[in-house]
Structure formats: structure tokens, C-alpha cells
N, C-alpha and C. Protein backbone atom coordinates (compact mmCIF):
# COMPACT_ATOMS: atom_id res chain seq x y z
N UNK A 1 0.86 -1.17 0.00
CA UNK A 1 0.00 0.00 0.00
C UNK A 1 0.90 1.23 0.00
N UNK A 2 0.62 2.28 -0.59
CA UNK A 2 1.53 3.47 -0.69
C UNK A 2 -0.08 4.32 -0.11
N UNK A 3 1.12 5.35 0.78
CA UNK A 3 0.30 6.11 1.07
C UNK A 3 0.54 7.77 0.69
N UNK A 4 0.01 8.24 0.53
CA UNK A 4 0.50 9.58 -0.12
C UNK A 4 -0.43 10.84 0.72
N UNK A 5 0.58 11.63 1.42
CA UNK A 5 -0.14 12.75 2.39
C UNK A 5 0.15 14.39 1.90
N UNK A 6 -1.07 14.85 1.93
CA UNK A 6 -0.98 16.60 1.85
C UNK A 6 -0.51 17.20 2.59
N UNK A 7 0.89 17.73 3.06
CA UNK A 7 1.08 18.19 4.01
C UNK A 7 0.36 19.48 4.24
N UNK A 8 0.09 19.84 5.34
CA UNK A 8 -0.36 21.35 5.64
C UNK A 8 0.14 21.40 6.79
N UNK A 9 1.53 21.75 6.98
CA UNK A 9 1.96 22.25 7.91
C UNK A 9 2.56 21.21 9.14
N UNK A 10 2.03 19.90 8.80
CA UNK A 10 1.74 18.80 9.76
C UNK A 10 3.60 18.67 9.76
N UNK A 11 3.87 17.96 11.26
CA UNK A 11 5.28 17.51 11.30
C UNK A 11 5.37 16.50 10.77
N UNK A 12 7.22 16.90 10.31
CA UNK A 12 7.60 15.24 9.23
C UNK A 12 7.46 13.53 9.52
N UNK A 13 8.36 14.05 11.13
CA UNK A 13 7.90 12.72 11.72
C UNK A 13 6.28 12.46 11.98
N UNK A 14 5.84 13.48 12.44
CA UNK A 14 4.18 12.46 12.43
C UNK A 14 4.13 12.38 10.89
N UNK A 15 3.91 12.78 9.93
CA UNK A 15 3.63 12.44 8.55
C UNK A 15 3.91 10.54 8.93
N UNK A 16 5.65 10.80 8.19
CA UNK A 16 6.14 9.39 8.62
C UNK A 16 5.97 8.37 9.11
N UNK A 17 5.61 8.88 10.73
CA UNK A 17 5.61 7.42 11.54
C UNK A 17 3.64 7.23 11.03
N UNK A 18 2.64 7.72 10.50
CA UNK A 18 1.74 7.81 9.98
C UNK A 18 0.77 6.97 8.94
N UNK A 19 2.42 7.29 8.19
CA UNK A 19 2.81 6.20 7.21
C UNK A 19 3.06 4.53 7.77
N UNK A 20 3.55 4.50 8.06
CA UNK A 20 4.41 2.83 8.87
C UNK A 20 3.11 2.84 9.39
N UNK A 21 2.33 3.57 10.52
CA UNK A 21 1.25 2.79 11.12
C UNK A 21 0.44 2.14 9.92
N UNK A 22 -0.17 2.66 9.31
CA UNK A 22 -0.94 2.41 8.23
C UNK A 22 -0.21 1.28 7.34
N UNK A 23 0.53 1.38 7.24
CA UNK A 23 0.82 0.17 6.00
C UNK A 23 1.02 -0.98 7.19
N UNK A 24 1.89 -1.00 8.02
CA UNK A 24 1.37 -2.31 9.26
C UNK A 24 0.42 -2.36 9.74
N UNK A 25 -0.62 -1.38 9.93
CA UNK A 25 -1.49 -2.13 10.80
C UNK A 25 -2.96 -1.89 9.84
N UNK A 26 -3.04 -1.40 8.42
CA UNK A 26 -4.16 -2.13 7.91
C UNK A 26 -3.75 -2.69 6.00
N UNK A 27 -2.88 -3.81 6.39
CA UNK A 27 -2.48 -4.15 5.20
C UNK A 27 -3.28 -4.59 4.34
N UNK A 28 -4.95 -4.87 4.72
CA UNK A 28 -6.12 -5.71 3.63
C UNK A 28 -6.14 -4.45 2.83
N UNK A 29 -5.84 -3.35 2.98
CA UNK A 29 -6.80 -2.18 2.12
C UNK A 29 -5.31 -2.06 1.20
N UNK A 30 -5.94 -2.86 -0.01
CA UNK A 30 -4.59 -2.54 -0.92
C UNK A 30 -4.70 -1.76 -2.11
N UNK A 31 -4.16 -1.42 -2.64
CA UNK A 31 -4.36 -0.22 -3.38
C UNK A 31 -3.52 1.53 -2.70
N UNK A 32 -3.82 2.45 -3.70
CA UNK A 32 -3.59 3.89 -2.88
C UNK A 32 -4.45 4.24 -1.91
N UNK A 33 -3.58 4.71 -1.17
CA UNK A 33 -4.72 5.53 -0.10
C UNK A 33 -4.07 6.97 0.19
N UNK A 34 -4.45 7.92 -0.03
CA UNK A 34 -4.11 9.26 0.08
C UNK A 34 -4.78 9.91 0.76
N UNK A 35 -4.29 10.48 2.03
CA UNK A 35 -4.81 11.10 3.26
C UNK A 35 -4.49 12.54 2.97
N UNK A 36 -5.55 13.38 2.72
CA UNK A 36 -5.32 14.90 2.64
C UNK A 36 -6.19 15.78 3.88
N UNK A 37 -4.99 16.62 3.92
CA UNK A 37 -5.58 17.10 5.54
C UNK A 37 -6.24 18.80 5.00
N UNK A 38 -7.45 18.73 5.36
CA UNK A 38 -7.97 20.52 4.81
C UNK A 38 -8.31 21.21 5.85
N UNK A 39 -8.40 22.84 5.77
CA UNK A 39 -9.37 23.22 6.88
C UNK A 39 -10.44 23.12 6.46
N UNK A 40 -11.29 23.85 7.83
CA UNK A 40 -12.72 23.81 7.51
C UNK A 40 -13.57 24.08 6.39
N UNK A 41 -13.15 25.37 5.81
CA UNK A 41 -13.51 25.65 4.75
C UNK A 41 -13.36 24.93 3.55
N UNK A 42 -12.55 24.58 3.22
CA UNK A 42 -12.01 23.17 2.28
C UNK A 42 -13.31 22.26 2.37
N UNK A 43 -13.64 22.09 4.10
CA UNK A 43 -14.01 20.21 4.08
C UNK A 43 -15.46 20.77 3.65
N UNK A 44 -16.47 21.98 4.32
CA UNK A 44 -17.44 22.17 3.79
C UNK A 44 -18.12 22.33 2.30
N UNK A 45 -16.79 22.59 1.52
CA UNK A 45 -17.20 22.88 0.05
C UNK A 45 -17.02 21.26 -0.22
N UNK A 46 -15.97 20.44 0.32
CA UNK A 46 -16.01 18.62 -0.14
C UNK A 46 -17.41 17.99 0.48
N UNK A 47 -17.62 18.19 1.51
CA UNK A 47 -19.14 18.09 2.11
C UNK A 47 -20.21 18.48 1.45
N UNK A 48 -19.63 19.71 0.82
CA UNK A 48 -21.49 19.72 0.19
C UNK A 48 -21.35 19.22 -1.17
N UNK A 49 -20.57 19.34 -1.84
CA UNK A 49 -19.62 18.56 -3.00
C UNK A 49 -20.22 17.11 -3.17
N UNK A 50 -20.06 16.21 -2.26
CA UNK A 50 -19.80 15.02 -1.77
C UNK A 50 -20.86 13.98 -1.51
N UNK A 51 -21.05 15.04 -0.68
CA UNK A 51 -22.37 14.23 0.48
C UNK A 51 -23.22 15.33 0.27
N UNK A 52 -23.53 15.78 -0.18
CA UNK A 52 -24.42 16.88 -0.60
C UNK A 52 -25.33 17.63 0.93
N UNK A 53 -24.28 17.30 1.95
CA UNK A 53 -24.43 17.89 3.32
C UNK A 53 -23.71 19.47 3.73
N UNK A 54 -24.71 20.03 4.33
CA UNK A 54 -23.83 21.52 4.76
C UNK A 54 -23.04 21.64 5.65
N UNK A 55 -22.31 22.58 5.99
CA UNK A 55 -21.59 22.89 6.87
C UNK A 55 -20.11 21.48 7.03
N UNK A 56 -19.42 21.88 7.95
CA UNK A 56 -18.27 20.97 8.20
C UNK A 56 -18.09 19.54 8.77
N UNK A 57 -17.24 18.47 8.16
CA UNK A 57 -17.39 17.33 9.20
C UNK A 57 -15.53 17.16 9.48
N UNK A 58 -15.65 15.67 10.03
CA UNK A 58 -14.68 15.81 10.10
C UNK A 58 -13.57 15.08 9.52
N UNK A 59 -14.42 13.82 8.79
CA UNK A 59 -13.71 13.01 7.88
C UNK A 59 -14.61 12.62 6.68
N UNK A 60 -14.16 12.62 5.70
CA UNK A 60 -14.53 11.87 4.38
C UNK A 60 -13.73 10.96 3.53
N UNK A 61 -14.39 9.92 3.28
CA UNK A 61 -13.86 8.71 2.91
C UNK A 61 -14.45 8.48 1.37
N UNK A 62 -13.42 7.97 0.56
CA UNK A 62 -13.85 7.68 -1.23
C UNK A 62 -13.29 6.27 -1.31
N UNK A 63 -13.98 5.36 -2.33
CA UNK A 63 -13.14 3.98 -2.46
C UNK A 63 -13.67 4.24 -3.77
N UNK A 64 -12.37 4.90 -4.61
CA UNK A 64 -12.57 4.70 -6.03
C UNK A 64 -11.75 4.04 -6.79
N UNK A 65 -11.93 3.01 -6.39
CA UNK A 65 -11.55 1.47 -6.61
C UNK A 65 -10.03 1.07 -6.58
N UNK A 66 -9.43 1.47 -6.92
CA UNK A 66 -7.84 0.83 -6.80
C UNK A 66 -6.98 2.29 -6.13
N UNK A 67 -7.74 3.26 -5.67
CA UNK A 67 -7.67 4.27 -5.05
C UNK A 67 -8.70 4.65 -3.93
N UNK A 68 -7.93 5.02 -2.44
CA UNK A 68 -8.58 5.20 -1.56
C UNK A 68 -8.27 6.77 -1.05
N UNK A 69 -9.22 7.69 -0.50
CA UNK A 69 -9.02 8.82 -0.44
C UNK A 69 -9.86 9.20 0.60
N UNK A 70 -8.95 9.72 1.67
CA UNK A 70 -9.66 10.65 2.93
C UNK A 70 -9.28 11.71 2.95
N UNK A 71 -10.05 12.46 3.67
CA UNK A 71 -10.18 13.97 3.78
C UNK A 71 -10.16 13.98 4.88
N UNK A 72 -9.32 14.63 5.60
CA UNK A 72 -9.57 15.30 7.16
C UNK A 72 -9.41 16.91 7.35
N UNK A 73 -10.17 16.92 8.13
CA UNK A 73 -10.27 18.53 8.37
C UNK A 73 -9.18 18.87 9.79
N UNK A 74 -8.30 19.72 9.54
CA UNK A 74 -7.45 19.70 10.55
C UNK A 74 -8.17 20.73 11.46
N UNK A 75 -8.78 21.71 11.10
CA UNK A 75 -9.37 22.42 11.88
C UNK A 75 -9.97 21.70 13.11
N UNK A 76 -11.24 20.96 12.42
CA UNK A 76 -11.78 20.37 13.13
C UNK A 76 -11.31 19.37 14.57
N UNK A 77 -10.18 18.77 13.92
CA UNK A 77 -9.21 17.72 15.04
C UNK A 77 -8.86 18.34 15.87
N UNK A 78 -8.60 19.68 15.76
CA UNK A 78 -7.57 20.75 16.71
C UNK A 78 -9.03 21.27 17.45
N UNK A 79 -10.09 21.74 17.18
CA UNK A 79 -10.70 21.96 18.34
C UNK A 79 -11.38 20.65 18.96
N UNK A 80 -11.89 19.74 18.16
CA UNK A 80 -11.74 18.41 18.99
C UNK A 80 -11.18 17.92 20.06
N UNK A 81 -10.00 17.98 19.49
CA UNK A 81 -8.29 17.43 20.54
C UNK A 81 -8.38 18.84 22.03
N UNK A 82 -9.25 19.75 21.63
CA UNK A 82 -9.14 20.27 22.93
C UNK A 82 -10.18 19.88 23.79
N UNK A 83 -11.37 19.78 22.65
CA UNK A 83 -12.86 19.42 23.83
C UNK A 83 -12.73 18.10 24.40
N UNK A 84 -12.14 17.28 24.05
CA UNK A 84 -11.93 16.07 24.42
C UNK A 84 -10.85 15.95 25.31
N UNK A 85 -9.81 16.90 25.21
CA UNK A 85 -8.29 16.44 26.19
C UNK A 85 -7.69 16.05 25.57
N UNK A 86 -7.72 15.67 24.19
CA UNK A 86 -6.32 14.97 23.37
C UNK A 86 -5.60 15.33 23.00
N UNK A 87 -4.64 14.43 22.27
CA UNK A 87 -3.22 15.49 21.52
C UNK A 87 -4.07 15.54 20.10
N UNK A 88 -3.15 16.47 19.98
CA UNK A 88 -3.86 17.22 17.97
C UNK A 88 -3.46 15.81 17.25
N UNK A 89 -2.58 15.30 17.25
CA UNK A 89 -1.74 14.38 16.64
C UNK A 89 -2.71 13.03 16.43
N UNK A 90 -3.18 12.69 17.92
CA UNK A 90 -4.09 11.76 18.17
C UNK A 90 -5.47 11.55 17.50
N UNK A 91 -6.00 12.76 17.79
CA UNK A 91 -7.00 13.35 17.13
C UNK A 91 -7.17 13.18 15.95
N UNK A 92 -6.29 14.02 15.19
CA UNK A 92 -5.71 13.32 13.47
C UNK A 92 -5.97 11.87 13.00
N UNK A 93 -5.31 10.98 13.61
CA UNK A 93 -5.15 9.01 13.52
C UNK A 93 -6.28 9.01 13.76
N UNK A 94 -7.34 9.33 14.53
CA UNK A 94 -8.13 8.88 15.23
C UNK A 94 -9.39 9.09 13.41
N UNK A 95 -9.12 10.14 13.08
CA UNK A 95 -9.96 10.30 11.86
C UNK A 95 -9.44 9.65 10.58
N UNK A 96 -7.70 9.27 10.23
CA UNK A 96 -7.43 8.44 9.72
C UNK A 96 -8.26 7.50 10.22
N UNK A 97 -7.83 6.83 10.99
CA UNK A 97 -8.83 5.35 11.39
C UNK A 97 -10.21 5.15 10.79
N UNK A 98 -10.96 5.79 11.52
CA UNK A 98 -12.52 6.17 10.86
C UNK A 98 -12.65 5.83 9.87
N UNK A 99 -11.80 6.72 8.80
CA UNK A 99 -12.16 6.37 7.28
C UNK A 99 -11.78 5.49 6.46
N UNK A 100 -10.52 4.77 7.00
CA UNK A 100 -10.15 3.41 6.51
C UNK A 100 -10.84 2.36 6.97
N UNK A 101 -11.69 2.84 8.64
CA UNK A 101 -12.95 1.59 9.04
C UNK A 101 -14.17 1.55 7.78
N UNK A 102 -13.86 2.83 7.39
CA UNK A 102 -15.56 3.19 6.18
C UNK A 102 -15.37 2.14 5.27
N UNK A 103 -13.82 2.60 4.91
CA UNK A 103 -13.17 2.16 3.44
C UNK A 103 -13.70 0.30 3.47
N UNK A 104 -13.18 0.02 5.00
CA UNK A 104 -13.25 -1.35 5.33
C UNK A 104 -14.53 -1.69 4.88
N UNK A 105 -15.47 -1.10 4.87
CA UNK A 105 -17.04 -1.73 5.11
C UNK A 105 -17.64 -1.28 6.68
N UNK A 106 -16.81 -0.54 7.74
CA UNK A 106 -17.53 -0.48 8.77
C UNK A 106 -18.88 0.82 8.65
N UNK A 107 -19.34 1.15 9.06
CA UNK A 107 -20.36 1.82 9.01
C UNK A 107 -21.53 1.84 10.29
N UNK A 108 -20.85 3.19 11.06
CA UNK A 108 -21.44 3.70 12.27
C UNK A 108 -22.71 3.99 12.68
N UNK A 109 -22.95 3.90 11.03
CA UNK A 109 -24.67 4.60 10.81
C UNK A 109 -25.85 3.45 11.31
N UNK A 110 -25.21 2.30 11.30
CA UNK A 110 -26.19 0.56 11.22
C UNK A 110 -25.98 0.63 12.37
N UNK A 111 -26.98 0.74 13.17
CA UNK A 111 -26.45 0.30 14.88
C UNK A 111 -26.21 -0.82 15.28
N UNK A 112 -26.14 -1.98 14.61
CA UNK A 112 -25.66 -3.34 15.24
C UNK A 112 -23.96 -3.23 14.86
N UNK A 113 -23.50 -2.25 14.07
CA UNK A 113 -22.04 -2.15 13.52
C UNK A 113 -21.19 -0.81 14.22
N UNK A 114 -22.40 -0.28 14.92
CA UNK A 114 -21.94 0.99 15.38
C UNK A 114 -20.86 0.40 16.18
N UNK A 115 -21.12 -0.28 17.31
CA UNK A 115 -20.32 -0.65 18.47
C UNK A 115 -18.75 -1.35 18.19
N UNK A 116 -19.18 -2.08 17.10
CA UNK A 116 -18.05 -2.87 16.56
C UNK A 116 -16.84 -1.91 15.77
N UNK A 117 -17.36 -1.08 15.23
CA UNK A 117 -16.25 -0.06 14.58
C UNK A 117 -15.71 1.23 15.45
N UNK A 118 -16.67 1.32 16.65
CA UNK A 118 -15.92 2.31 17.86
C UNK A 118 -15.04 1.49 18.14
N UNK A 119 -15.37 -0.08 19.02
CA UNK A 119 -14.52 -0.59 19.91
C UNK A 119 -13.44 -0.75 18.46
N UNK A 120 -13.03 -0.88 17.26
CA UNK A 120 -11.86 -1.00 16.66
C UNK A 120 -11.13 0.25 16.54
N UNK A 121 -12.08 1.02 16.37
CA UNK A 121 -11.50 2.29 16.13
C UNK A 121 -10.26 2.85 17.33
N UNK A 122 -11.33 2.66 18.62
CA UNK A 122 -10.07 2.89 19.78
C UNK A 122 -8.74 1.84 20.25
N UNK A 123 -9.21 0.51 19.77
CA UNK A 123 -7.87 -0.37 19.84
C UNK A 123 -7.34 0.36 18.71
N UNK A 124 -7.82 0.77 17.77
CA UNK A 124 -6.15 1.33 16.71
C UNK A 124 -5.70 2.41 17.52
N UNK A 125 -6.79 3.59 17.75
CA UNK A 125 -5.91 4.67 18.08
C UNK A 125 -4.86 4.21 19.52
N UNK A 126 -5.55 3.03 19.97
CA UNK A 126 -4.50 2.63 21.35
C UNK A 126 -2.91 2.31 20.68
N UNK A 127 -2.81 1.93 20.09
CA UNK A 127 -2.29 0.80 19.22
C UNK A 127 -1.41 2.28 18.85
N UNK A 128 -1.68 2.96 18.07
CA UNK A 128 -1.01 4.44 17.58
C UNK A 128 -0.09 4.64 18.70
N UNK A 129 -1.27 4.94 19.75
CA UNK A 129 -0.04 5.86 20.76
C UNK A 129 0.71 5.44 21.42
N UNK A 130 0.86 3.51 21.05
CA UNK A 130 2.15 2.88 21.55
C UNK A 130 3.10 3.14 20.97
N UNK A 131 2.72 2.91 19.36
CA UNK A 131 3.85 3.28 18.63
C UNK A 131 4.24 4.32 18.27
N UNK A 132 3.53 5.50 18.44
CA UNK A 132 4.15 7.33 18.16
C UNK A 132 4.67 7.70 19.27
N UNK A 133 4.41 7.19 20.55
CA UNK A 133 4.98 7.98 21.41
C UNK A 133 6.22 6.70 21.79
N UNK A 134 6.50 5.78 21.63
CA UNK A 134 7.64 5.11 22.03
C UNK A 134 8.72 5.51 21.09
């Protein structure tokens, strides 16, 4: 899997170690996957673009077929990562994750699947902050 990132400003090493998480720890999703990080304004025009929804979210996910493509809104993660207590960094993975669970087939929206793609979602981000912060 190659992964290919937009930088905006983001540090090299998180880029990097970003990279390595992702290609070890979800090797079924093969193909590209290109993680682009926008602000708000960005994600609302891909939102209504998209999902033909208003205003801002915080991740969007595409599987156009031998290409995979998320959108994260950095804005969004950064006031997140405060209402919640997290690191910005965390925050970030945490919306990577999400959209490679979408990519997977998970889908939050089915409530018998809701539970099953939180509880994965937080073993990855656990899983992250063994390996970013060691």
C-alpha cells in the first residue's frame, strides 16, 4: 500500500511514523490511499460537493476502486483534541482510522455495527499511541 499525504503544515515525523502505522497495521486495504488534511472551509465545500451535506465534518472517505481517499479537516481535530483532552496528533489518527474503518465496510450509521467499529476504532488509536509515542 503506498500512502500519499498533503502536508499542511503537519510535522515530518508524524507524517512518517503515519505512514508505517498504516501500511502495518491495515495491510487488507490494498491499493492507494491518500490522506489529505484541509481546513474547515475546504471540508465544507467537499461536504457539500460530496455528500451533498452543509456545513463541516470531520472526515470523508472515497473507495474509487484501486484508489482510496480521505479527507480530514485539521481544523476540526484541533478543536476536537481540545474538547476532548487529546493530543492534535491523536485526534488526526483517530480520523485516519474512521475512514479506513468506512473504506473497510464499517459503518457507524447501522447500529448493530456501530459498536463494533468504535470498539476497533479505539484499539487502533490505542495501538497508535504505543507506537508514536515510544
Amino acid at each position: 500500500m503506498k500512502v500519499i499525504t498533503n502536508r499542511t503544515g503537519l510535522k515530518r515525523t508524524f507524517i512518517s511514523k503515519l505512514r508505517k502505522f498504516i501500511t502495518q497495521h491495515f495491510s487488507s486495504l490494498s491499493g492507494t490511499l491518500e490522506v489529505v488534511f484541509v481546513s474547515d472551509s475546504t471540508m465544507r465545500r467537499y461536504n457539500r460537493r460530496f455528500a451533498g451535506k452543509g456545513g463541516t465534518t470531520d472526515v470523508l472517505a472515497f473507495d474509487m476502486g484501486k484508489t482510496y481517499v480521505i479527507i480530514i479537516s485539521v481544523d476540526t481535530a484541533r478543536k476536537n483534541a481540545i474538547y476532548y483532552g487529546e493530543k492534535f496528533e491523536d485526534e488526526l489518527v483517530r480520523y485516519v482510522i474512521h475512514g479506513i474503518l468506512h473504506l473497510m465496510g464499517f459503518d457507524h450509521k447501522v447500529e448493530h455495527k456501530n459498536d463494533r467499529m468504535r470498539d476497533m476504532e479505539e484499539e487502533k488509536v490505542k495501538i497508535w499511541k504505543t507506537f508514536y509515542y515510544s
